[in-house]
Protein backbone atom coordinates (compact mmCIF):
# COMPACT_ATOMS: atom_id res chain seq x y z
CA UNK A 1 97.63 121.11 113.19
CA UNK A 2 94.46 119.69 111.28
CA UNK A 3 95.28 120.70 107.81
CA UNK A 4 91.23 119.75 106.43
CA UNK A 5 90.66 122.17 103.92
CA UNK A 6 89.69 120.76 100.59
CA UNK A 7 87.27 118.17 99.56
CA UNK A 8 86.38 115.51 96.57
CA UNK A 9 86.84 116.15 92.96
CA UNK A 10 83.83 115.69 91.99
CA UNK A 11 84.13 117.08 88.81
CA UNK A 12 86.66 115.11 87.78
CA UNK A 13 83.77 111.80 88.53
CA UNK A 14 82.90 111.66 84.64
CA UNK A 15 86.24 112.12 82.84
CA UNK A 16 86.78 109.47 80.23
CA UNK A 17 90.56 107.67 79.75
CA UNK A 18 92.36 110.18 77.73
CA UNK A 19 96.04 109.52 76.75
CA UNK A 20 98.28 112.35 77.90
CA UNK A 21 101.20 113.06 76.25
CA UNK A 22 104.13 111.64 78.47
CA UNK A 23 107.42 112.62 76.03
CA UNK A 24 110.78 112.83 77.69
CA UNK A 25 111.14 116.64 78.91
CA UNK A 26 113.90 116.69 81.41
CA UNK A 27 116.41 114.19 84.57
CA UNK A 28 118.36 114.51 86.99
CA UNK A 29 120.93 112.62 89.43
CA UNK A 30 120.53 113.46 93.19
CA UNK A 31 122.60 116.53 94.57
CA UNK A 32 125.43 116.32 97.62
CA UNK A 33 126.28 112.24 96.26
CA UNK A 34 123.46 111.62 94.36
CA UNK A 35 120.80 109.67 95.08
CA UNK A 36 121.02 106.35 96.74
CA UNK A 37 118.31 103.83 96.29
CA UNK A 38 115.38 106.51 95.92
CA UNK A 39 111.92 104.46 96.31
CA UNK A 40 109.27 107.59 96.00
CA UNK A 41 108.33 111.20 95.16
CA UNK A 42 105.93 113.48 95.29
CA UNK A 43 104.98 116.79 93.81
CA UNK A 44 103.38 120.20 95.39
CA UNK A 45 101.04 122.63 93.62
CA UNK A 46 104.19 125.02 92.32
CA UNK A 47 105.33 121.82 90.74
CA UNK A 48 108.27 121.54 92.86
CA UNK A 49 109.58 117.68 93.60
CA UNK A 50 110.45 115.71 96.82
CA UNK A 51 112.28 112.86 96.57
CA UNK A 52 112.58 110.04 99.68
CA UNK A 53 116.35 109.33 99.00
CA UNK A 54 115.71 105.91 101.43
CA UNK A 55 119.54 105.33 100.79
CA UNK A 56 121.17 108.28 102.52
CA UNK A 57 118.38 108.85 104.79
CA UNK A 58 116.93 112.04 104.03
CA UNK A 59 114.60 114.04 101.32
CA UNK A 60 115.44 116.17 98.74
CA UNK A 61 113.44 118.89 96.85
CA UNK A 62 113.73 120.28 93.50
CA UNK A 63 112.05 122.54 91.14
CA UNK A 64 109.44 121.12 88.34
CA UNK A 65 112.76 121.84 86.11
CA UNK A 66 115.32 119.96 88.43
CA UNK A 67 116.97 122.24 90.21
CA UNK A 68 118.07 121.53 93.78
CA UNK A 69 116.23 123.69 96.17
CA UNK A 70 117.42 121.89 99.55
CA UNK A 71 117.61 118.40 101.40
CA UNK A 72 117.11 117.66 104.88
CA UNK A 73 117.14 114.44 106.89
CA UNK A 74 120.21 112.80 108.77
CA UNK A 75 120.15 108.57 110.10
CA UNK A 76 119.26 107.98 113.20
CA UNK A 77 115.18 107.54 115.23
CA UNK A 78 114.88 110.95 116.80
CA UNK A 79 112.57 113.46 115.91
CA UNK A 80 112.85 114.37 112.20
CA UNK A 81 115.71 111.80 111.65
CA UNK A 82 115.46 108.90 109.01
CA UNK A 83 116.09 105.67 108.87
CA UNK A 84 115.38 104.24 105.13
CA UNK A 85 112.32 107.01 104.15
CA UNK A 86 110.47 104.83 101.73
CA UNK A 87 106.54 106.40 100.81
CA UNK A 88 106.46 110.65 100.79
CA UNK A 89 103.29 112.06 99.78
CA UNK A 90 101.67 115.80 100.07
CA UNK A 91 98.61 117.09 102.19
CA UNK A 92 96.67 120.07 102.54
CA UNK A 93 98.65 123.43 103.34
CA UNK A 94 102.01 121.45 101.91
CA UNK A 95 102.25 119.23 104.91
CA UNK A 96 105.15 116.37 103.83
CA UNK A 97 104.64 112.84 105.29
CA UNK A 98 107.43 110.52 105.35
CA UNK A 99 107.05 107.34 105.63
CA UNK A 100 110.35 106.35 107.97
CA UNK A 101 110.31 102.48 107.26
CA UNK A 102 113.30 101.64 109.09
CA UNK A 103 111.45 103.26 112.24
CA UNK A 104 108.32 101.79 112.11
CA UNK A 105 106.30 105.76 111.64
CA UNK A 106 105.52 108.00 110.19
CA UNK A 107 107.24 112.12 110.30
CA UNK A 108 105.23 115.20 109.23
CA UNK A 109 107.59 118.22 108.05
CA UNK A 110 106.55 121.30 106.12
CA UNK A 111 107.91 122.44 102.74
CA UNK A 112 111.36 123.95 104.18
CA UNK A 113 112.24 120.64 106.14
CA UNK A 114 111.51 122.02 109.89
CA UNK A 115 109.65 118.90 111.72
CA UNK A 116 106.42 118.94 112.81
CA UNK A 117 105.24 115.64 114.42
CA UNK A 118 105.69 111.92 114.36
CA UNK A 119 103.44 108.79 115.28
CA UNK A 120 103.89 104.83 114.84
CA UNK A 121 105.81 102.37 116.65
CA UNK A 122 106.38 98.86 115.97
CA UNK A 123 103.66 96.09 116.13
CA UNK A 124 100.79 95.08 114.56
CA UNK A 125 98.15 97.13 116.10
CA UNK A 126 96.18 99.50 114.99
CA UNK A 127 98.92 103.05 114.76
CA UNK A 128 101.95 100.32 114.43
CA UNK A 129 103.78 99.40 111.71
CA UNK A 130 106.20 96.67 110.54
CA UNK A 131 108.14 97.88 107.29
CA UNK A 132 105.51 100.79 106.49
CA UNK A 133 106.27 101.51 102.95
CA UNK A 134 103.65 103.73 100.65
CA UNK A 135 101.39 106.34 101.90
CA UNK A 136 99.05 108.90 100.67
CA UNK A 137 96.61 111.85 101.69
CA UNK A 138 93.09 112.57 100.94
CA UNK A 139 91.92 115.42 99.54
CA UNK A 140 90.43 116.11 102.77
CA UNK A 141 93.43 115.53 104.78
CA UNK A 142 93.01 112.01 106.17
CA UNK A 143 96.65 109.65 105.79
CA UNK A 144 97.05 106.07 104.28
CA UNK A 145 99.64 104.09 104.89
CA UNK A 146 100.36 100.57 103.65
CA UNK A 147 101.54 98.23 106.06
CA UNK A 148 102.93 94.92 104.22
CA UNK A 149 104.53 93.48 107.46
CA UNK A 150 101.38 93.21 108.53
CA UNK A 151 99.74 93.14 105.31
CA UNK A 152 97.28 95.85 105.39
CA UNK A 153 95.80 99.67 104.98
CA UNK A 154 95.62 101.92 107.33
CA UNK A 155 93.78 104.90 107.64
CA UNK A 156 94.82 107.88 110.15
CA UNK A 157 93.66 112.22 110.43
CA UNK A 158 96.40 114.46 109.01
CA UNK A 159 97.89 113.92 112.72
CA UNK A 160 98.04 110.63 112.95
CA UNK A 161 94.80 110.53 115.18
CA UNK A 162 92.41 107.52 115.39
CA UNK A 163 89.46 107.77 112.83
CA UNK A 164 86.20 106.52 112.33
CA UNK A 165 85.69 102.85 110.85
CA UNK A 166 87.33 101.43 108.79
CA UNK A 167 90.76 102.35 110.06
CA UNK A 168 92.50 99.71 108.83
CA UNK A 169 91.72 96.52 106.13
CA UNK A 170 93.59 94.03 104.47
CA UNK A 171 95.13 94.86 101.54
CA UNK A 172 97.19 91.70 100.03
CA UNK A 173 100.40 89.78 100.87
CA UNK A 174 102.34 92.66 99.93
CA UNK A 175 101.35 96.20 99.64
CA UNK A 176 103.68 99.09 98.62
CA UNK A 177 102.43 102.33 96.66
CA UNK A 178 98.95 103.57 97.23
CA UNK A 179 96.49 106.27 95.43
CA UNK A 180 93.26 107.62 95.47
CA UNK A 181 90.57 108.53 92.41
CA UNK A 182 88.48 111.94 93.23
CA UNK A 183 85.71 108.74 93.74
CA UNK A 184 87.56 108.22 97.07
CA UNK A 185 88.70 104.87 95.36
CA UNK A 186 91.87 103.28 97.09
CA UNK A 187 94.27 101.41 94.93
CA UNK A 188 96.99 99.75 96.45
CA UNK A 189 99.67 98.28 94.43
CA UNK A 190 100.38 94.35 95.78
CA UNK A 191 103.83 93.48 94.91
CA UNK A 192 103.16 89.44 95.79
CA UNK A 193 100.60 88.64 93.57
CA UNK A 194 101.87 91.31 91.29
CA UNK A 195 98.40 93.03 91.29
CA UNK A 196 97.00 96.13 91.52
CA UNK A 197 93.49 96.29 94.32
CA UNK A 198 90.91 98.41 93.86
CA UNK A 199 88.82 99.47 97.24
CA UNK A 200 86.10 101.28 97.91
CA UNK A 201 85.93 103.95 100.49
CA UNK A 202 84.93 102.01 102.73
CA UNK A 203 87.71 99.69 102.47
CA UNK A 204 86.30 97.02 100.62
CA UNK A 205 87.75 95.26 97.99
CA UNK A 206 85.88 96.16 94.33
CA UNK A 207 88.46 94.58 91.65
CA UNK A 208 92.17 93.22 90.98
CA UNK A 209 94.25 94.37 87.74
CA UNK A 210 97.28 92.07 86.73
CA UNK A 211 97.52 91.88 83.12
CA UNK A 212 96.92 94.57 80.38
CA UNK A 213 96.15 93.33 77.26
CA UNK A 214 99.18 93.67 74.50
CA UNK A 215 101.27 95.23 77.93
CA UNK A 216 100.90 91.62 79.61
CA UNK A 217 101.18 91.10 83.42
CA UNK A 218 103.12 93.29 85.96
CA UNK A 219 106.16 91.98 87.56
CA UNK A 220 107.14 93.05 90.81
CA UNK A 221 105.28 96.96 90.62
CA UNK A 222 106.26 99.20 93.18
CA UNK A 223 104.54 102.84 93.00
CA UNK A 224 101.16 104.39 91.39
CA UNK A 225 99.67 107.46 91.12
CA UNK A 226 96.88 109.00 89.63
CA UNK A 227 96.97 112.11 86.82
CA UNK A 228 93.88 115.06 86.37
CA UNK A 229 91.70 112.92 84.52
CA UNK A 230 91.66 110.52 87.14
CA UNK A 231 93.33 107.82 85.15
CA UNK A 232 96.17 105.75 86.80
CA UNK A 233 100.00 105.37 86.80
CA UNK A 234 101.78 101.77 88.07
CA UNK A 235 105.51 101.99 87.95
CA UNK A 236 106.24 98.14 86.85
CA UNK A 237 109.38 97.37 88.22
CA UNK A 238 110.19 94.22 86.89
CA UNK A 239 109.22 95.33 83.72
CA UNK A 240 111.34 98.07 83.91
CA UNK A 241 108.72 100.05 82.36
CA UNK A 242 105.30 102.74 83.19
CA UNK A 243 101.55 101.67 82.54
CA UNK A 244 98.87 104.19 82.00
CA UNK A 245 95.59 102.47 82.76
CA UNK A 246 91.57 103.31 83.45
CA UNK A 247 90.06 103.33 86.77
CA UNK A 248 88.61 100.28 85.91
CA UNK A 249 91.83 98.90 84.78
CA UNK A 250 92.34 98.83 81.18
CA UNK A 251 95.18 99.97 79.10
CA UNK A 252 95.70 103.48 77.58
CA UNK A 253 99.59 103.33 77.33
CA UNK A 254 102.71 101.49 77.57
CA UNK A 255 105.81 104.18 79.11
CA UNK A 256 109.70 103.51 78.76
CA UNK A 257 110.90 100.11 78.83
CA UNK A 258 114.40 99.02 79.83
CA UNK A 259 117.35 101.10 78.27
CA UNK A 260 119.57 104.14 79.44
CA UNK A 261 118.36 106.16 77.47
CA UNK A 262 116.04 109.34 78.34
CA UNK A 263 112.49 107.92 78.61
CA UNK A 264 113.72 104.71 79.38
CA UNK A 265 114.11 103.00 82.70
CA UNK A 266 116.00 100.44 85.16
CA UNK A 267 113.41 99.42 87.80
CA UNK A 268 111.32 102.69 88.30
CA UNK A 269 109.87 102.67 91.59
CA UNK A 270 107.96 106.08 92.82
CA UNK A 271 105.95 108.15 90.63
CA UNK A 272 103.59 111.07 90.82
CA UNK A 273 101.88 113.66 88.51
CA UNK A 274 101.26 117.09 89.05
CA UNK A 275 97.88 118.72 88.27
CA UNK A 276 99.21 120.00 84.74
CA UNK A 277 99.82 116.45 83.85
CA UNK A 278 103.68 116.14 84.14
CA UNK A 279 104.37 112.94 85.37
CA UNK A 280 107.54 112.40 87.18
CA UNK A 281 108.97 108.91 87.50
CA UNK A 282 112.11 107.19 90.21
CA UNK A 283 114.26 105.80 87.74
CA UNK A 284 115.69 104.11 90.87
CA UNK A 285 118.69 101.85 88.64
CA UNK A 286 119.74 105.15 87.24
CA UNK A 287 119.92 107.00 89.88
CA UNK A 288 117.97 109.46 88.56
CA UNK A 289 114.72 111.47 88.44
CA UNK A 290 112.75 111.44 85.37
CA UNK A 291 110.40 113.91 84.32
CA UNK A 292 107.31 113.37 81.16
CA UNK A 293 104.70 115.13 80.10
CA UNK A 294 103.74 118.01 78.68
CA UNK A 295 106.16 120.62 76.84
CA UNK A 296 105.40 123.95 78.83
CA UNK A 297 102.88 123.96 82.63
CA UNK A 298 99.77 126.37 82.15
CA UNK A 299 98.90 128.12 84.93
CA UNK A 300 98.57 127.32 88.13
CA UNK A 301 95.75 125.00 88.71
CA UNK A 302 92.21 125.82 90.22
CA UNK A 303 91.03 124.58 93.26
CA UNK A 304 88.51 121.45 93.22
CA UNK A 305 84.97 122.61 93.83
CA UNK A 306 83.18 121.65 96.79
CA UNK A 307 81.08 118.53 96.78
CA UNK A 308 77.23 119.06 96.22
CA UNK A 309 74.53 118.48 98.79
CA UNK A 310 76.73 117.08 102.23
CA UNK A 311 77.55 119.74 104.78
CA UNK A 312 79.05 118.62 108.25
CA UNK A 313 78.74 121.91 111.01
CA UNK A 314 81.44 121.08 113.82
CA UNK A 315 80.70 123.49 116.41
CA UNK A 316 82.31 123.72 119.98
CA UNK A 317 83.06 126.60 122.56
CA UNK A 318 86.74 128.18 121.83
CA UNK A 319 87.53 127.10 125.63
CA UNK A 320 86.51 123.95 127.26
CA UNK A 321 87.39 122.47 130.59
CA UNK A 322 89.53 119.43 130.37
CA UNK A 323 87.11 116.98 131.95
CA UNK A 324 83.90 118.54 130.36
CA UNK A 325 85.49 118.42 125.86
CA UNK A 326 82.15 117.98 123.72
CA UNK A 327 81.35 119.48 120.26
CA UNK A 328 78.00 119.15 117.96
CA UNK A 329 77.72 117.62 115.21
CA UNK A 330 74.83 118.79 112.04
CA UNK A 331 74.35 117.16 108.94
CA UNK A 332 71.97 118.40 106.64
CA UNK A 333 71.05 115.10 104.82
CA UNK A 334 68.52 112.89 105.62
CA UNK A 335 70.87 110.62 107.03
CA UNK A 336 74.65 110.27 107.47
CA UNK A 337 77.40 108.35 109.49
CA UNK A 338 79.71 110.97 111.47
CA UNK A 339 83.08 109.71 112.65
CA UNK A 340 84.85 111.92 115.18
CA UNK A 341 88.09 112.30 116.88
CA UNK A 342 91.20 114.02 117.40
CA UNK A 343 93.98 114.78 120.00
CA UNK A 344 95.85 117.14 122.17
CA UNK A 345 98.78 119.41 121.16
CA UNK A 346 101.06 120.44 124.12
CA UNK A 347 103.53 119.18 126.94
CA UNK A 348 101.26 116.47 127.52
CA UNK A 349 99.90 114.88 124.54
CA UNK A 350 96.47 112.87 124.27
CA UNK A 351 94.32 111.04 121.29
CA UNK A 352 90.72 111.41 121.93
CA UNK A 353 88.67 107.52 121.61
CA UNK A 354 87.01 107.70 117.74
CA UNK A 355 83.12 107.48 118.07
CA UNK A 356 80.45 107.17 115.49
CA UNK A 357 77.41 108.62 115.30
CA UNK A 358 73.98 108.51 112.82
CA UNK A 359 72.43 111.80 112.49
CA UNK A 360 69.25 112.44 111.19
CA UNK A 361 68.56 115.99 109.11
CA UNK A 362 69.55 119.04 110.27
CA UNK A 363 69.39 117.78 114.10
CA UNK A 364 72.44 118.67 115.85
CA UNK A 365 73.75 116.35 118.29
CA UNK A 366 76.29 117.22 120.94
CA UNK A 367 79.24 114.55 121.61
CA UNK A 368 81.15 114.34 125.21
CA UNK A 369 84.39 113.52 123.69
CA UNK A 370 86.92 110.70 125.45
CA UNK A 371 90.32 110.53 126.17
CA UNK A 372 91.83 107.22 125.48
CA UNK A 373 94.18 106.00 128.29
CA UNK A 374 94.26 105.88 132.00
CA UNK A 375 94.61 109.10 134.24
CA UNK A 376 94.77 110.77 131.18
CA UNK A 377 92.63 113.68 132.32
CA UNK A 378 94.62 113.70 136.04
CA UNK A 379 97.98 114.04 133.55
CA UNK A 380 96.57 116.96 131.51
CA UNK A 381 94.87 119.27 134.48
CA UNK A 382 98.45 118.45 136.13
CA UNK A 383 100.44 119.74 133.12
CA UNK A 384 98.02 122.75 132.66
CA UNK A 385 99.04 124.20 135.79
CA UNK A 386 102.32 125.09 134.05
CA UNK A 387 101.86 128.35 132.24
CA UNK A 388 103.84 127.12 129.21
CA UNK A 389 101.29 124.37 129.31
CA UNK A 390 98.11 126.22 129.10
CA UNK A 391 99.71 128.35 126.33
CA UNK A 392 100.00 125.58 124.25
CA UNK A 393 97.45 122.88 125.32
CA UNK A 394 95.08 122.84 122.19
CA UNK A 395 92.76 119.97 121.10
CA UNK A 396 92.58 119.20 117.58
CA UNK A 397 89.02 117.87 116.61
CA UNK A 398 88.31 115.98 112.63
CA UNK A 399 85.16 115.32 112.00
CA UNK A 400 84.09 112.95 109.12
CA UNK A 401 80.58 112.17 107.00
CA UNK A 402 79.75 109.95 104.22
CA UNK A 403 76.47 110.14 102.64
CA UNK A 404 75.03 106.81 100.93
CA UNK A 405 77.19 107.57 97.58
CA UNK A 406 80.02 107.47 99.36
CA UNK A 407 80.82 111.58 98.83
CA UNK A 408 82.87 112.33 101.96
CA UNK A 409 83.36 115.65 103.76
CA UNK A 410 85.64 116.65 106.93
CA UNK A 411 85.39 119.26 109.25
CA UNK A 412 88.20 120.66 111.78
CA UNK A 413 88.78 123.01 114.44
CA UNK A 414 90.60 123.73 117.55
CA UNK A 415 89.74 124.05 120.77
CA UNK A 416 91.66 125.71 123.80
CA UNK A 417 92.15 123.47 126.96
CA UNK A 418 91.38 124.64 130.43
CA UNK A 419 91.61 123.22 134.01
């Protein structure tokens, strides 16, 4: 299920730092018991709110007003069970990945709870995890997850599939929350140093805040997201307090501060805005949800426009033999990098091995795609005698360009398995 629709927001590239107006509007405790040591949230396009309650193990979802809509989760490291959910962020088509800490993965649900697909283990290479803690989702679909047991990014398709280089890069002594600009700019939030680092798309490191002029320095931040202008959110933990800062890491606005009062917090911890610029905050020491921003949401938002000038064609036939998978690749620019990849949905399950290709203009170029593993082929034409099997067998192709700006563009599709 390669949810890839959507793509960079470009037009969002030259928006200057603009103070929004982040008032106290509305909180509220968790439902069934409250919430227990929430970490993170996130927020769909209806506004709605889900909230990793890592305490009791499970997430819970609420209106943009606060209203309990419905929780799901129980302890335990089956499929769709929870063991201290820390990072929760959104994709494309309301896809909701958890970051399950305590289990070393990552889960995949939809917006009513029902699972949909898991992946990590733990270790330090690259798909495993020790401690996974933030995460967050492209515009085109791709996953990032920080990794501060093994103190790094890394970089996955909306199914957890390998990608093209970079997959994974260093990212501190000890990353937690995570965001992207509509540049494709990763920030990652390093509680050791108590920094926030700025990479580029291509994972390498451009800057380091700490310090914010008549703010100070951050003490022991936690979450950060960014708002529709493309300007940034840290939750400062330490500090018991929200900064509002530029891209480029100066200050546009001091939030809260410690109190228990509304607007005030006791080590916030996950944050996230919605595209009417509501920002909703984890007043974690409260026990609480917090919600800022504007008095009354517009309309619903428009979707981004599509990025000038890079097209990607992924073409293959509907039905392809097991031992004979291949797809073509066009780009129209004069040059561009194409990473590739994807795996197999059914009984048996396989990742296909991420390639990379240059590709000149317009000249298609068809790629025999690889399974990674031994007898991995023998295992699927086995299973696909099975009629359940061949009713289900699909392979799930991403494919990924980046021009020499940096603009990036995926392309997905499905193809049906055959013996």
């Amino acid at each position: 299920m390669l949810a890839l629709a959507g793509s960079l927001l470009a037009s969002l590239l030259a928006a200057g730092p603009a103070a929004a107006e982040v008032t106290f509007r509305a909180q509220w405790p968790g439902a069934d018991g409250g919430f227990s040591s929430p970490v993170d949230l996130a927020t769909d396009p209806a506004g709605n709110v889900y909230v990793a309650d890592t305490g009791n193990d499970r997430v819970q979802a609420y209106s943009t007003s606060g209203t309990f809509l419905r929780q799901w989760g129980i302890s335990g490291g089956g499929s769709g069970e929870l063991d201290g959910p820390a990072g929760i962020a959104l994709g494309p088509q309301e896809l909701i990945y958890v970051v399950d800490s305590g289990n070393d993965r990552v889960q995949i649900f939809d917006a009513t709870g029902a699972f949909g697909d898991l992946w990590g283990s733990p270790g330090a290479a690259y798909g495993e995890f020790d401690g996974p803690f933030g995460v967050t989702t492209s515009p085109a679909g791709n996953v990032y997850v920080t990794d501060p047991g093994n103190d790094r990014v890394q970089r996955f398709t909306p199914t957890g599939g390998v990608i093209a280089p970079p997959s994974e890069w260093g990212a501190g002594a000890e990353p937690r929350g995570i965001e992207l600009d509509a540049a494709g700019s990763v920030y990652v939030v390093d509680a050791g140093p108590d920094l926030v680092r700025k990479f580029d798309p291509a994972g390498n490191p451009v800057a380091s805040f700490g310090a914010f002029g008549s703010a100070g320095a951050l003490d022991d931040p936690t979450g950060i997201a960014a708002d529709p202008d493309g300007n940034l959110y840290i939750a400062d933990t330490g500090n018991d307090r929200v900064l509002q800062i530029t891209r480029d890491g100066a200050l546009i606005d001091e939030i809260g501060g410690p109190g228990p009062g509304q607007g005030t917090f006791l080590s916030p911890t996950g944050l996230d805005t919605d595209c009417r610029g509501n920002l909703y905050v984890v007043d974690q020491g409260h026990g609480l949800v917090q919600k800022l921003g504007v008095p009354a949401p517009p309309p619903p938002c428009d979707d981004p426009p599509n990025p000038e000038g890079l097209v990607l064609e992924l073409n293959a036939e509907r039905k392809q033999k097991v031992k004979r998978l291949s797809a073509t690749l066009t780009c129209p620019l004069e040059s561009c990098r194409v990473g590739i990849g994807g795996r197999v949905k059914g009984r048996s399950r396989a990742r296909l091995a991420g390639q990379v290709r240059e590709l000149g203009p317009a000249q298609p170029q068809t790629v025999a795609l690889d399974y990674q593993g031994r007898n991995t082929v023998r295992r699927l034409r086995k299973a696909l005698r099975k009629r359940k099997a061949r009713k289900r067998a699909r392979v799930e192709l991403a494919a990924e360009a980046t021009d020499a700006e940096g603009t990036v563009v995926v392309e997905q599709l499905t193809v049906k398995l055959r013996r």
